[in-house]
PDB file of N, CA and C in Angstrom:
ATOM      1  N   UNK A   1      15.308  -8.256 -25.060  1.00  0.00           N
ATOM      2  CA  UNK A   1      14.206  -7.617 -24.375  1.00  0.00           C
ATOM      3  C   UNK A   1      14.735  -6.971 -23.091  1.00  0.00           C
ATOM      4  N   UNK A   2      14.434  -5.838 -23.109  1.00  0.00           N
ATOM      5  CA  UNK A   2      14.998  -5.303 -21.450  1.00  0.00           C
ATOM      6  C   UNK A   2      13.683  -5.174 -20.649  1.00  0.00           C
ATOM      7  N   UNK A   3      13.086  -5.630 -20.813  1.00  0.00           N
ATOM      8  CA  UNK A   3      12.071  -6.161 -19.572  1.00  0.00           C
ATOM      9  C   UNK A   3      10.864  -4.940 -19.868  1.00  0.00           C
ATOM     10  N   UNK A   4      10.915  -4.202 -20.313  1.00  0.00           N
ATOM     11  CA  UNK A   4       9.940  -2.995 -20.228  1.00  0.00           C
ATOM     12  C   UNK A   4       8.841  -3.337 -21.002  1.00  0.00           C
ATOM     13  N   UNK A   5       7.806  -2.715 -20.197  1.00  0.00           N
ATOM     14  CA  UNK A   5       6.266  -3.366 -20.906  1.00  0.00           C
ATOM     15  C   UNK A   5       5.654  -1.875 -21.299  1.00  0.00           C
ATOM     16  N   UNK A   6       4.806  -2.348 -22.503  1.00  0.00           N
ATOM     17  CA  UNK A   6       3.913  -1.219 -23.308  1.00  0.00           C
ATOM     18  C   UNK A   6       2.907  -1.162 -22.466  1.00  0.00           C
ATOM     19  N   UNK A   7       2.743  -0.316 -21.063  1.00  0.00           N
ATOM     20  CA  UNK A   7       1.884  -0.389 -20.581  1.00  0.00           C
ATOM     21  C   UNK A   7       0.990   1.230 -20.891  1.00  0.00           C
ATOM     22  N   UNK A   8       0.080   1.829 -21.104  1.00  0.00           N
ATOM     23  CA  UNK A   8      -0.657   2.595 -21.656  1.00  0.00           C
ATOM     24  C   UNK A   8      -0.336   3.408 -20.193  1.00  0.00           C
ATOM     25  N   UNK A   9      -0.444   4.768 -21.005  1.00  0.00           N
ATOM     26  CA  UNK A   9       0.079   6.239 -20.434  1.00  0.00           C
ATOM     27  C   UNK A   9      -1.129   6.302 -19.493  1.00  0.00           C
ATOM     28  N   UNK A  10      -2.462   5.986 -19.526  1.00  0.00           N
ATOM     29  CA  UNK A  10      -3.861   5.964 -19.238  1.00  0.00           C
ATOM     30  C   UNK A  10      -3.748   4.996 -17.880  1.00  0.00           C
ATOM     31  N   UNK A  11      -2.758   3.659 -18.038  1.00  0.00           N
ATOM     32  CA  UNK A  11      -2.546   2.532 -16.911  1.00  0.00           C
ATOM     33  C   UNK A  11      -1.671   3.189 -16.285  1.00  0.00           C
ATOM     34  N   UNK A  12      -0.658   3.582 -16.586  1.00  0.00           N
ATOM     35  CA  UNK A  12       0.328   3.706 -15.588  1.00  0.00           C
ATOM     36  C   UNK A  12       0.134   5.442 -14.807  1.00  0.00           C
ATOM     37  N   UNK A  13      -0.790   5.841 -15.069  1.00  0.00           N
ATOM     38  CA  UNK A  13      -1.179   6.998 -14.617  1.00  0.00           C
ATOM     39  C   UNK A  13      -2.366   6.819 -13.032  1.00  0.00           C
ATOM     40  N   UNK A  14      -3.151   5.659 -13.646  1.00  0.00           N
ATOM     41  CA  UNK A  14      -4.169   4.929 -13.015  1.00  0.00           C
ATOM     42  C   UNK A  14      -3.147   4.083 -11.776  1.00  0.00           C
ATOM     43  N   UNK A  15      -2.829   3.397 -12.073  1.00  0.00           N
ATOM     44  CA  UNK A  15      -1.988   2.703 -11.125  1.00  0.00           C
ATOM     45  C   UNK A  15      -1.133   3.768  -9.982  1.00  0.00           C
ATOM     46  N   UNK A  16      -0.225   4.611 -10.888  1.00  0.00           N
ATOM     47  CA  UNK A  16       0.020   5.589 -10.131  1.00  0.00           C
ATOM     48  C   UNK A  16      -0.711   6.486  -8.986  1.00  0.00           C
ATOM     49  N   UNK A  17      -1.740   6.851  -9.255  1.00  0.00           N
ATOM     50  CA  UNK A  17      -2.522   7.644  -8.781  1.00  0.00           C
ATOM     51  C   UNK A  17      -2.861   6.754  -7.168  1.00  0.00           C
ATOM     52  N   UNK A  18      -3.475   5.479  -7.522  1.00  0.00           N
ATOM     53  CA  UNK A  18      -4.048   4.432  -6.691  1.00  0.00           C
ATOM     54  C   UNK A  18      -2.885   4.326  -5.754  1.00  0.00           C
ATOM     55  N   UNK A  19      -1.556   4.044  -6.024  1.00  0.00           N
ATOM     56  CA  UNK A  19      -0.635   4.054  -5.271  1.00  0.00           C
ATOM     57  C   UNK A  19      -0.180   5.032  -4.191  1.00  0.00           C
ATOM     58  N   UNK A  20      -0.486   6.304  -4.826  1.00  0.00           N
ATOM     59  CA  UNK A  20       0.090   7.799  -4.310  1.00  0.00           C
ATOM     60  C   UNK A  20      -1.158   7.981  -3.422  1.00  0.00           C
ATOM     61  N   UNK A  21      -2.677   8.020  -3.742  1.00  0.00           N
ATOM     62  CA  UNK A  21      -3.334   7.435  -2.615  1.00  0.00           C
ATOM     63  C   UNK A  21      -3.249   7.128  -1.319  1.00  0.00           C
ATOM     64  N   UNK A  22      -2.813   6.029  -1.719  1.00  0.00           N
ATOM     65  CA  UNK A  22      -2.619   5.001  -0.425  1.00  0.00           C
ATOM     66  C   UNK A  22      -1.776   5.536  -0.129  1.00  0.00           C
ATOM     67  N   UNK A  23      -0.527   5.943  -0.443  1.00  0.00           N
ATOM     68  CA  UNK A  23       0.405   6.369   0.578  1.00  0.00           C
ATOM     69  C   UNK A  23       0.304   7.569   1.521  1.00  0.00           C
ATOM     70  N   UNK A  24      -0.453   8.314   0.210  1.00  0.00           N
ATOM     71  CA  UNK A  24      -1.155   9.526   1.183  1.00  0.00           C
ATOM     72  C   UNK A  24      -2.024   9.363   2.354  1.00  0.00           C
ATOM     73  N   UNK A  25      -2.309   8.647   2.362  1.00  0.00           N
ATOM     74  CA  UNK A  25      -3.137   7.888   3.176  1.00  0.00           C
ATOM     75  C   UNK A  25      -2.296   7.456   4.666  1.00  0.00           C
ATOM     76  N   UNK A  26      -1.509   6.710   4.188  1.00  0.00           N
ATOM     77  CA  UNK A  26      -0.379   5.981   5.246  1.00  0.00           C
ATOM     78  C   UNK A  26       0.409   7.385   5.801  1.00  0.00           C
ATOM     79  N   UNK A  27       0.829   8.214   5.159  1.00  0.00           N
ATOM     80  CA  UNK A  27       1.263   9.361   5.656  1.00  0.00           C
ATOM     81  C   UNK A  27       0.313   9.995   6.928  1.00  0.00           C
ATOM     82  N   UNK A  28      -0.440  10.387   6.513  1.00  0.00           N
ATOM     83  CA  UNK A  28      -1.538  10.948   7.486  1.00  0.00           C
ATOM     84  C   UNK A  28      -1.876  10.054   8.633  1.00  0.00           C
ATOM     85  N   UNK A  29      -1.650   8.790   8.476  1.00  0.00           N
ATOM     86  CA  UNK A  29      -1.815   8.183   9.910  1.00  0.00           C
ATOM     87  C   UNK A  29      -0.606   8.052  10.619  1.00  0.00           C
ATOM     88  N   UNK A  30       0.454   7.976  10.301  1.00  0.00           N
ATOM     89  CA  UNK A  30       1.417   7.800  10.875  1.00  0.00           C
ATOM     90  C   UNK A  30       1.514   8.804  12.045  1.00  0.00           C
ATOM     91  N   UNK A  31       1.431  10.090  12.708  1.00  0.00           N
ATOM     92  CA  UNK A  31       1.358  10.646  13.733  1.00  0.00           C
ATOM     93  C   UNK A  31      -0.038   9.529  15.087  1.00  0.00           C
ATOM     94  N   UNK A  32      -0.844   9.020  14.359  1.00  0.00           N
ATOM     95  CA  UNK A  32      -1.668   8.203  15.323  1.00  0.00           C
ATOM     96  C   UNK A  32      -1.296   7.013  15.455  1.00  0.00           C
ATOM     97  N   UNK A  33      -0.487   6.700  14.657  1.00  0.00           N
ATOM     98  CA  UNK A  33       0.195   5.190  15.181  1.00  0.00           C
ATOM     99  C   UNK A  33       1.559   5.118  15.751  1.00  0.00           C
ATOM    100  N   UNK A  34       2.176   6.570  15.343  1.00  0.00           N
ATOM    101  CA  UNK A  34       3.584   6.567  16.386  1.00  0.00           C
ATOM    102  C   UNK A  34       3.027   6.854  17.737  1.00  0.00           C
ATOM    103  N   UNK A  35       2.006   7.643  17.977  1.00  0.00           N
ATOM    104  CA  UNK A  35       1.412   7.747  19.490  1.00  0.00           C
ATOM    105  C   UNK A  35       1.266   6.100  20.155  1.00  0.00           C
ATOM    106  N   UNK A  36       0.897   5.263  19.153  1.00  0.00           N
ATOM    107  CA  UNK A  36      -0.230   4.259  19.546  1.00  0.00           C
ATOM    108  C   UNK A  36       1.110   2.968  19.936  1.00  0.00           C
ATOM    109  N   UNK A  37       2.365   3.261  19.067  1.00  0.00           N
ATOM    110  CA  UNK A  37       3.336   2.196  19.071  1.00  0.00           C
ATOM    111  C   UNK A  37       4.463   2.675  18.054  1.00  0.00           C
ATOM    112  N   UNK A  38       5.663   3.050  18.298  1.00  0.00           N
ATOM    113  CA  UNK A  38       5.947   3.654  17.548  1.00  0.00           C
ATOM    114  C   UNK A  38       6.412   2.488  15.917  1.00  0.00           C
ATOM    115  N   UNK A  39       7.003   1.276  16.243  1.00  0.00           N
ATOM    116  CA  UNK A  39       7.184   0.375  15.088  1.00  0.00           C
ATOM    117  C   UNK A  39       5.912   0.396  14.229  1.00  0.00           C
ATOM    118  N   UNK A  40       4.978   0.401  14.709  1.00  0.00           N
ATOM    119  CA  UNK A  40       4.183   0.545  13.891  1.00  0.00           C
ATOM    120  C   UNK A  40       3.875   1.908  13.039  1.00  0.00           C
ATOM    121  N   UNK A  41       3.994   3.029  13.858  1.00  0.00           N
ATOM    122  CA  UNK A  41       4.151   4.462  12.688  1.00  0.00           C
ATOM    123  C   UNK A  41       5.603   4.527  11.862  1.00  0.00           C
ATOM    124  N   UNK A  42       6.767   3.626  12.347  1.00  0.00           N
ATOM    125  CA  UNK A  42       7.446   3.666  11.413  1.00  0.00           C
ATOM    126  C   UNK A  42       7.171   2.566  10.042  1.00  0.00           C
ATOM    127  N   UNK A  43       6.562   1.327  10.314  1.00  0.00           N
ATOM    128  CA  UNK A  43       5.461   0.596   9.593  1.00  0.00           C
ATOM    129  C   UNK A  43       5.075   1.652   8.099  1.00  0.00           C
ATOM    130  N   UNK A  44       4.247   2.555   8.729  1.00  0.00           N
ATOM    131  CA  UNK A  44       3.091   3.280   7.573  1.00  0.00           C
ATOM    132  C   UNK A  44       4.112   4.021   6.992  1.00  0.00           C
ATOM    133  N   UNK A  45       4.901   4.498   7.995  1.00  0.00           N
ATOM    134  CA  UNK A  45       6.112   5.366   7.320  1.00  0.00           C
ATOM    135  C   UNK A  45       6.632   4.668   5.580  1.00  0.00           C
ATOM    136  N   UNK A  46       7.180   3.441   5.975  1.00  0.00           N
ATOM    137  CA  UNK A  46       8.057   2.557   5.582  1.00  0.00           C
ATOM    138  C   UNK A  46       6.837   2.636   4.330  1.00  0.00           C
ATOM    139  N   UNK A  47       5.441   1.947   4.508  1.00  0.00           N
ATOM    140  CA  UNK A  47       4.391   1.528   3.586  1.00  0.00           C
ATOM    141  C   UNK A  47       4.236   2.690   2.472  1.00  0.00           C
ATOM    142  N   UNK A  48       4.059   3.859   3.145  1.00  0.00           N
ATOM    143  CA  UNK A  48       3.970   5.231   2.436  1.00  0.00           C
ATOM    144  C   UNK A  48       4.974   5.037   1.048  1.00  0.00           C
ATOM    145  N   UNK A  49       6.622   5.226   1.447  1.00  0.00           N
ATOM    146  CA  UNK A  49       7.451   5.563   0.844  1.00  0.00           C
ATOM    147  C   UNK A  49       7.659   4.446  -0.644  1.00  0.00           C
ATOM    148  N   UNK A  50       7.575   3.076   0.112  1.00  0.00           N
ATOM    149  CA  UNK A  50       7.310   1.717  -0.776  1.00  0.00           C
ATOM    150  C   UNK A  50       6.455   2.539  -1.837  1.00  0.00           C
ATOM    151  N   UNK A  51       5.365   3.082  -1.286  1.00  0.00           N
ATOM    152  CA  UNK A  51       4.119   2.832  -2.613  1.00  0.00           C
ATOM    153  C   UNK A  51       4.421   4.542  -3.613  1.00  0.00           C
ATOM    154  N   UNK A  52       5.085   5.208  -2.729  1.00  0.00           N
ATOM    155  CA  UNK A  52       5.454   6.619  -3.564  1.00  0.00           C
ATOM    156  C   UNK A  52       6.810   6.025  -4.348  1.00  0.00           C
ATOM    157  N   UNK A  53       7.661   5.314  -4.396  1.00  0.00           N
ATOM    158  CA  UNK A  53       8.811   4.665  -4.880  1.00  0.00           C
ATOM    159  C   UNK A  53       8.087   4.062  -6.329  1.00  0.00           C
ATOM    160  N   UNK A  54       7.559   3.138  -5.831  1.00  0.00           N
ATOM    161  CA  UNK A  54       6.587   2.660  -7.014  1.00  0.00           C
ATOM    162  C   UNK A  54       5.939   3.073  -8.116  1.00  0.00           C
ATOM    163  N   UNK A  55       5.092   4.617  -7.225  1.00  0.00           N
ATOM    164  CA  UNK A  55       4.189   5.071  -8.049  1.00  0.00           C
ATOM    165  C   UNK A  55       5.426   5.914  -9.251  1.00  0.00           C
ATOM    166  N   UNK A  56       6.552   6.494  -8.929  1.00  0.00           N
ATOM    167  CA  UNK A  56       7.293   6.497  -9.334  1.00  0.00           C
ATOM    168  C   UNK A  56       8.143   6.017 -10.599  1.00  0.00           C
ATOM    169  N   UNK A  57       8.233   5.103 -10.016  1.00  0.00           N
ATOM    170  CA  UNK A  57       8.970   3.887 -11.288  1.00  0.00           C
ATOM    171  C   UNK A  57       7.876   3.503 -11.976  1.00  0.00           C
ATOM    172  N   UNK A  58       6.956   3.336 -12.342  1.00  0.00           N
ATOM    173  CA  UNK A  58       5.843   2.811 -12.871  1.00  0.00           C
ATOM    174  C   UNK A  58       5.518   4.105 -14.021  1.00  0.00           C
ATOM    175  N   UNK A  59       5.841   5.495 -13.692  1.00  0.00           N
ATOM    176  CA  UNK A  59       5.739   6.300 -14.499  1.00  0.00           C
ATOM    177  C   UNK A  59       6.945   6.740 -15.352  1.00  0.00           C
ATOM    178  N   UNK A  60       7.468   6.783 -14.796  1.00  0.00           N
ATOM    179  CA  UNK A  60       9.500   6.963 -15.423  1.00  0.00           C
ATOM    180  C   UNK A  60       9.577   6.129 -16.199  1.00  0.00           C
ATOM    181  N   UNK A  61       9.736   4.921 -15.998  1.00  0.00           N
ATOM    182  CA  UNK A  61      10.237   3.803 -16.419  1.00  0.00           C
ATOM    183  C   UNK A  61       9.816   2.552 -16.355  1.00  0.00           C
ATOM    184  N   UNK A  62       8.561   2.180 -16.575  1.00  0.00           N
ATOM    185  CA  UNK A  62       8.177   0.646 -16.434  1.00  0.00           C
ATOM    186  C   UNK A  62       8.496  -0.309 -16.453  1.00  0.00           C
ATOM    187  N   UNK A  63       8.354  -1.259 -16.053  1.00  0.00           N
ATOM    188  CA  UNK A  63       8.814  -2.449 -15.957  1.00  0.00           C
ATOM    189  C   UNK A  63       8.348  -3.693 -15.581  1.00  0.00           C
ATOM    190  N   UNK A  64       8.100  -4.873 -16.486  1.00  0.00           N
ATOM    191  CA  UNK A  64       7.358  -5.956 -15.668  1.00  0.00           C
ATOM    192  C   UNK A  64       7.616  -6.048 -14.182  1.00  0.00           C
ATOM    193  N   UNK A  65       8.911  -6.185 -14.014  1.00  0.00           N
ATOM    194  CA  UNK A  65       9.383  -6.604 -12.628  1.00  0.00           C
ATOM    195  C   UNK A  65       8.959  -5.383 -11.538  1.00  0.00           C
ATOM    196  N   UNK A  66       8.469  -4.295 -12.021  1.00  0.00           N
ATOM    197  CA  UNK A  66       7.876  -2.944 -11.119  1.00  0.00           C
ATOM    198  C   UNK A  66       6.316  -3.580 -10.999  1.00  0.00           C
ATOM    199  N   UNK A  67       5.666  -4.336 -11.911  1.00  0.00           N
ATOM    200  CA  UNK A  67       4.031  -4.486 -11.964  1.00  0.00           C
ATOM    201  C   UNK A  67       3.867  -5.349 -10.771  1.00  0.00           C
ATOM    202  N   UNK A  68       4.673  -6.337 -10.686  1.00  0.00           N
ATOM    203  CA  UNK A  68       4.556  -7.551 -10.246  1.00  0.00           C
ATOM    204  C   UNK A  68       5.222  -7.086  -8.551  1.00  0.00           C
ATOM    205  N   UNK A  69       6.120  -6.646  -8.294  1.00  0.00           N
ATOM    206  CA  UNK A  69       6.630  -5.684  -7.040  1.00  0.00           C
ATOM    207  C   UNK A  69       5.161  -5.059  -6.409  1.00  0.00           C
ATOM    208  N   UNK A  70       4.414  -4.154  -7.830  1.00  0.00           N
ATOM    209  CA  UNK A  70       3.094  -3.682  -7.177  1.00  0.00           C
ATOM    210  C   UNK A  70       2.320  -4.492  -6.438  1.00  0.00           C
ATOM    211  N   UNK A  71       1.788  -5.340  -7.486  1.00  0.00           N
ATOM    212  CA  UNK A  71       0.998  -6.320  -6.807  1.00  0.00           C
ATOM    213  C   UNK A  71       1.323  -7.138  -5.400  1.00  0.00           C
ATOM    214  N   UNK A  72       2.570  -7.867  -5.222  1.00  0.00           N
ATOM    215  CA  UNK A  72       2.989  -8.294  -4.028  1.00  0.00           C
ATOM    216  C   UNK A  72       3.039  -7.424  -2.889  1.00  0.00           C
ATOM    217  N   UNK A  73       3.358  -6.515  -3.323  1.00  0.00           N
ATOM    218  CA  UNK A  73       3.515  -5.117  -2.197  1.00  0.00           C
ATOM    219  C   UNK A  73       1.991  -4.816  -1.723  1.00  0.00           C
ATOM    220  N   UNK A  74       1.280  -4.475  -2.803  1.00  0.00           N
ATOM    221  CA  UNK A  74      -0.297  -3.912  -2.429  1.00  0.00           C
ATOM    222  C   UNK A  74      -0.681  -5.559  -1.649  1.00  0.00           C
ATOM    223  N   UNK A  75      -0.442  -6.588  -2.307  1.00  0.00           N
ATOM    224  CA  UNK A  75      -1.698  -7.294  -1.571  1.00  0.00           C
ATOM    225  C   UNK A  75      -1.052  -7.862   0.022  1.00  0.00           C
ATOM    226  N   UNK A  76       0.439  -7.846   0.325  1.00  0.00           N
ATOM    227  CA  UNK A  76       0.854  -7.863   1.428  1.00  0.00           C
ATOM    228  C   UNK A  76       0.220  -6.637   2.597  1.00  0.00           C
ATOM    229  N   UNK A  77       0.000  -5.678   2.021  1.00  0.00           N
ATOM    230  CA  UNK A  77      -0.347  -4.688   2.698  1.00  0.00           C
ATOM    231  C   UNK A  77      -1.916  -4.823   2.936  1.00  0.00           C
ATOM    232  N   UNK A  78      -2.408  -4.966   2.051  1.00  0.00           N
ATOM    233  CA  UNK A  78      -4.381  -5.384   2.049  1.00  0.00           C
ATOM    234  C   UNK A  78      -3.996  -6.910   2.979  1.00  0.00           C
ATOM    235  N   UNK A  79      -3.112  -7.771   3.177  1.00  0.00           N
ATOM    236  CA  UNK A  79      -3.662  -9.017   3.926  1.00  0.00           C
ATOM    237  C   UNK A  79      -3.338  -8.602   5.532  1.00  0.00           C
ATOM    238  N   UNK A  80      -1.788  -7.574   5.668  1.00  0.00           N
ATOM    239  CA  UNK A  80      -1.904  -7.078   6.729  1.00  0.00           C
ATOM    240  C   UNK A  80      -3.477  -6.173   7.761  1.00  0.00           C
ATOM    241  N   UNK A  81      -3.868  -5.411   6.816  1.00  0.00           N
ATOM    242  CA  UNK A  81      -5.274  -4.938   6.794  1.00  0.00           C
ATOM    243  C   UNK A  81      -6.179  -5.860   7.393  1.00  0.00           C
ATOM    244  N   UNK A  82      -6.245  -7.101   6.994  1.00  0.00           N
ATOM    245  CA  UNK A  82      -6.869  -7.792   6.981  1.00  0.00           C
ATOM    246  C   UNK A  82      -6.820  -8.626   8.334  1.00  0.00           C
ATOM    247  N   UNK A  83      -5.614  -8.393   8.386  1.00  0.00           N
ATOM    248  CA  UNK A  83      -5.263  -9.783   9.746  1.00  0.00           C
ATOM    249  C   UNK A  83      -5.734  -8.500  10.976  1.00  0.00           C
ATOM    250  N   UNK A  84      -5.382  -7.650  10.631  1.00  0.00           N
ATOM    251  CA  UNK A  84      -5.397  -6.730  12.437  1.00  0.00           C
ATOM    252  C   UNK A  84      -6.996  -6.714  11.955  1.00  0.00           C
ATOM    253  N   UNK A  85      -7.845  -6.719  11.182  1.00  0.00           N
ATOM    254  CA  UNK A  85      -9.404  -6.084  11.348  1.00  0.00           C
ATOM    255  C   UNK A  85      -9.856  -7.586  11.963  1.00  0.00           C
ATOM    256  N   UNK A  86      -9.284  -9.018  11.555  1.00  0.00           N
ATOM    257  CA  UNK A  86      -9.872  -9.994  12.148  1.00  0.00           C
ATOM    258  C   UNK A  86      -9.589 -10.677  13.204  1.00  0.00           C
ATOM    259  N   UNK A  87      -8.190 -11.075  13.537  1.00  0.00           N
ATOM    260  CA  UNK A  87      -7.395 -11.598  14.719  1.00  0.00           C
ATOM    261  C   UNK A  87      -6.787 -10.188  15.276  1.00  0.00           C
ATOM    262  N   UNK A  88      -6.375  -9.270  14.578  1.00  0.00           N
ATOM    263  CA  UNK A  88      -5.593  -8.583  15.104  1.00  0.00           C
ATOM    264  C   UNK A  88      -4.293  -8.616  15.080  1.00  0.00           C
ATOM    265  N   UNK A  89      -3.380  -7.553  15.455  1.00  0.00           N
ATOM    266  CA  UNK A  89      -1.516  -7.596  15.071  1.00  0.00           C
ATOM    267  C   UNK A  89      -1.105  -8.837  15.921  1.00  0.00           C
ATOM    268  N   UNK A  90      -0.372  -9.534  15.526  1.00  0.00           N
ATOM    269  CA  UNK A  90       0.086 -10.909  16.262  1.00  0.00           C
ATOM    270  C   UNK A  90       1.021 -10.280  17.337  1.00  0.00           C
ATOM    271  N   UNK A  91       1.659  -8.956  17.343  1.00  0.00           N
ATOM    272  CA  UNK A  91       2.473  -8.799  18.274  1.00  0.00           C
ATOM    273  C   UNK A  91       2.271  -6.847  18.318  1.00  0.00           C
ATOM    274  N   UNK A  92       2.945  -6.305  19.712  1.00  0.00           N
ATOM    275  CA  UNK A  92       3.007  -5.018  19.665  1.00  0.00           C
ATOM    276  C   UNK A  92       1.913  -4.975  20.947  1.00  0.00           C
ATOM    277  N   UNK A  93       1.638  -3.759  21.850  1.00  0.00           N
ATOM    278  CA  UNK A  93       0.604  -3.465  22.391  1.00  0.00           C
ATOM    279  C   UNK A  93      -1.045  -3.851  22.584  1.00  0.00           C
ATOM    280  N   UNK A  94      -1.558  -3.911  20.840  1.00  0.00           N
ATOM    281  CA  UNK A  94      -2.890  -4.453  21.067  1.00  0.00           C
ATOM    282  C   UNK A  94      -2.712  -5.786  20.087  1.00  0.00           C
ATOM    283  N   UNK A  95      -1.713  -6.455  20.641  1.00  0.00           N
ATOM    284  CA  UNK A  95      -1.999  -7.700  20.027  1.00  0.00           C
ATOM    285  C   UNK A  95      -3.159  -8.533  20.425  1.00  0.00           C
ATOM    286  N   UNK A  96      -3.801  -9.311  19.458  1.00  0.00           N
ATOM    287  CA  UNK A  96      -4.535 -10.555  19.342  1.00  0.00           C
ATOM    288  C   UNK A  96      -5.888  -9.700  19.534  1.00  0.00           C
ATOM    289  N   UNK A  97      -6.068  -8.498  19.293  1.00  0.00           N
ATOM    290  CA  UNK A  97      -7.441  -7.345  19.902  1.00  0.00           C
ATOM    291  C   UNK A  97      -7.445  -6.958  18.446  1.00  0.00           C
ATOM    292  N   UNK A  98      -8.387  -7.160  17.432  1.00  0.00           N
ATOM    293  CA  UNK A  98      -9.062  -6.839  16.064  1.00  0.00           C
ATOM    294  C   UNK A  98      -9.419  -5.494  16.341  1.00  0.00           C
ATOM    295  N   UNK A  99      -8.748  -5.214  15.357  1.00  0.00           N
ATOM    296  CA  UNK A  99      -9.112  -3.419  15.277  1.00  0.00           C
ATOM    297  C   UNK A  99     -10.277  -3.228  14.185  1.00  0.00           C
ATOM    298  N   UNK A 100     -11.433  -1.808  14.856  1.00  0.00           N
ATOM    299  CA  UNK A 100     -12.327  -1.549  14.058  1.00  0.00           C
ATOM    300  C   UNK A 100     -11.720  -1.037  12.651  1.00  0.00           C
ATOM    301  N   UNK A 101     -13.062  -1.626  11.983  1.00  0.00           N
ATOM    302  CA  UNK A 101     -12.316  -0.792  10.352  1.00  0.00           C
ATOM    303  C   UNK A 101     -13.143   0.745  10.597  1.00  0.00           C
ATOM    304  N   UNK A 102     -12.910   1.318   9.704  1.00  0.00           N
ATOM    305  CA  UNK A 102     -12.965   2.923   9.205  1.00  0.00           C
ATOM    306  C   UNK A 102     -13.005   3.352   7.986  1.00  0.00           C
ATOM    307  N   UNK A 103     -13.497   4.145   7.240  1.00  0.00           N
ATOM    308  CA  UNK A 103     -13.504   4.775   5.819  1.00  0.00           C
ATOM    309  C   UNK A 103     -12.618   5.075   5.473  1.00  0.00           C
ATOM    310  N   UNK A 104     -11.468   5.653   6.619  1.00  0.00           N
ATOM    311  CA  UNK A 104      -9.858   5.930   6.044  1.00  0.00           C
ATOM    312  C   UNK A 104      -9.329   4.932   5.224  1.00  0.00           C
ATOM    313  N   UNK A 105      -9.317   3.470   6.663  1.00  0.00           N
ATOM    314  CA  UNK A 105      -8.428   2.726   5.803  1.00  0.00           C
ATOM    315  C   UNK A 105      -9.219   1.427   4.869  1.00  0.00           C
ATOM    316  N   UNK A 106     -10.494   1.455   5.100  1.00  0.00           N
ATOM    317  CA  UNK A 106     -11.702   1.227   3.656  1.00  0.00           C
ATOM    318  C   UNK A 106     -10.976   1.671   2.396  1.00  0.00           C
ATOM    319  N   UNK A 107     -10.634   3.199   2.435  1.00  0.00           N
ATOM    320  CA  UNK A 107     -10.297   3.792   1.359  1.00  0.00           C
ATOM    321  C   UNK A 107      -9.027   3.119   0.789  1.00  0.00           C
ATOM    322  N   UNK A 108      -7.860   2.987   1.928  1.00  0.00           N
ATOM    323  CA  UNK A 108      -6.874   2.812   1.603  1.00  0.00           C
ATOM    324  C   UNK A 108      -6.419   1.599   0.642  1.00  0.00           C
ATOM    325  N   UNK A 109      -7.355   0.375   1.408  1.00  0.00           N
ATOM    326  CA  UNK A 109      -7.272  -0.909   0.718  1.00  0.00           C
ATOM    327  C   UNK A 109      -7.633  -0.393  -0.158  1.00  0.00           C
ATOM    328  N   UNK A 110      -8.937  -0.373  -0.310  1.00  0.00           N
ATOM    329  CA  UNK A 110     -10.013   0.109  -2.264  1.00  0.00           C
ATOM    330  C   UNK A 110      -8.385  -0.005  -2.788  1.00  0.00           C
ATOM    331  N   UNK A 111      -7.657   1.507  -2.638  1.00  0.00           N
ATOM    332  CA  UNK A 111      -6.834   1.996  -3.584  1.00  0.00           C
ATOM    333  C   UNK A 111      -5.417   1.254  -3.820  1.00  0.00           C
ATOM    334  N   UNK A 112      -5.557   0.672  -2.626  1.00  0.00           N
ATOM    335  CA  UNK A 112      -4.380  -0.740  -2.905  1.00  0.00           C
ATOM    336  C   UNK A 112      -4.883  -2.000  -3.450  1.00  0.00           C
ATOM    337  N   UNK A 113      -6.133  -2.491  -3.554  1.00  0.00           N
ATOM    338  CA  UNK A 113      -7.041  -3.439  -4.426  1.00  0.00           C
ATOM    339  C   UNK A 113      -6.948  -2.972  -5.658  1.00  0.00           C
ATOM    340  N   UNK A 114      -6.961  -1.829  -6.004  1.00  0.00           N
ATOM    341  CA  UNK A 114      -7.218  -1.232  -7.563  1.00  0.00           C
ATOM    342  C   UNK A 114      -5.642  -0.806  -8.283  1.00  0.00           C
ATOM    343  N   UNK A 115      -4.518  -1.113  -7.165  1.00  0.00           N
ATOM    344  CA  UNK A 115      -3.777  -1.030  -7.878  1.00  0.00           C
ATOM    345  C   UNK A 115      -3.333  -2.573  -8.161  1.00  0.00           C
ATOM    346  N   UNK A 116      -3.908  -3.444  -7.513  1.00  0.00           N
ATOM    347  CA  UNK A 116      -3.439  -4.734  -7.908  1.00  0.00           C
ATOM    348  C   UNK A 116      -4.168  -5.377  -9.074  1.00  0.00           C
ATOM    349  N   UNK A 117      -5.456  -5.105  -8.885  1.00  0.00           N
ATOM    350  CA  UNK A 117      -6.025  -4.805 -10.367  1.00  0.00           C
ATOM    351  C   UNK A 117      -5.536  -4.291 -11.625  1.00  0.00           C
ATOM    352  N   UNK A 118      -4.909  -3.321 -11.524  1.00  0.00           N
ATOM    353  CA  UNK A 118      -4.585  -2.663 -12.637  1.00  0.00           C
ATOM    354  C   UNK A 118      -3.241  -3.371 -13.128  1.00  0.00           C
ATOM    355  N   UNK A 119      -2.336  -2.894 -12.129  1.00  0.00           N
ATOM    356  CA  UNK A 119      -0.727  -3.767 -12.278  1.00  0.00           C
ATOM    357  C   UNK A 119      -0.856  -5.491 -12.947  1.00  0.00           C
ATOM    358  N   UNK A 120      -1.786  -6.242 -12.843  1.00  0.00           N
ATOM    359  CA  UNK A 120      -1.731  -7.434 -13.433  1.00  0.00           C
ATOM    360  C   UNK A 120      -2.547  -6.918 -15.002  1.00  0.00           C
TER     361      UNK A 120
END
């Protein structure tokens, strides 16, 4: 077995999409978070490229070990989300200060939730 899964042209298109999303997403903020701190716009930078890498390999060439990468990746990124909207970044400028949410990055999770959905 070389590891590659029959995953449907329909899934890995879906997954893809959800991924490329979000990164699109992370792209476009990155000029407001290098203003705001720059580790952190290199952060979204970094997040962007992860999930365009992915969306990537997931279409080329599948692979269990790419599904499971998704998922850890997306939901590390949705718990990060999560920690700055409730406690806030543990470190950096506005640490321990909960940042408002927004429809941007509403959107962003959705599309990183739906790729963890899909990828399992």
């Amino acid at each position: 077995m070389d590891n590659a899964t029959s995953t449907s042209s329909f899934v890995r298109a879906t997954l893809a999409a959800a991924l490329l999303g979000a990164a699109i997403i992370h792209f476009a903020m990155v000029p407001q978070h290098m203003t705001e701190w720059a580790p952190e716009g290199i952060a979204f930078i970094v997040t962007g490229w992860v999930q365009v890498a992915l969306a990537i390999g997931i279409v080329m060439r599948p692979k269990r070990w790419m599904l499971w990468l998704t998922v850890a990746a997306s939901a590390a990124f949705i718990a990060a989300w999560a920690i700055t909207r409730v406690w806030g970044a543990p470190f950096g400028p506005g640490s321990g200060i909960a940042q408002p949410r927004s429809y941007v990055d509403l959107a962003c999770v959705a599309l990183e939730a739906l790729a963890v959905v899909v990828a399992v």
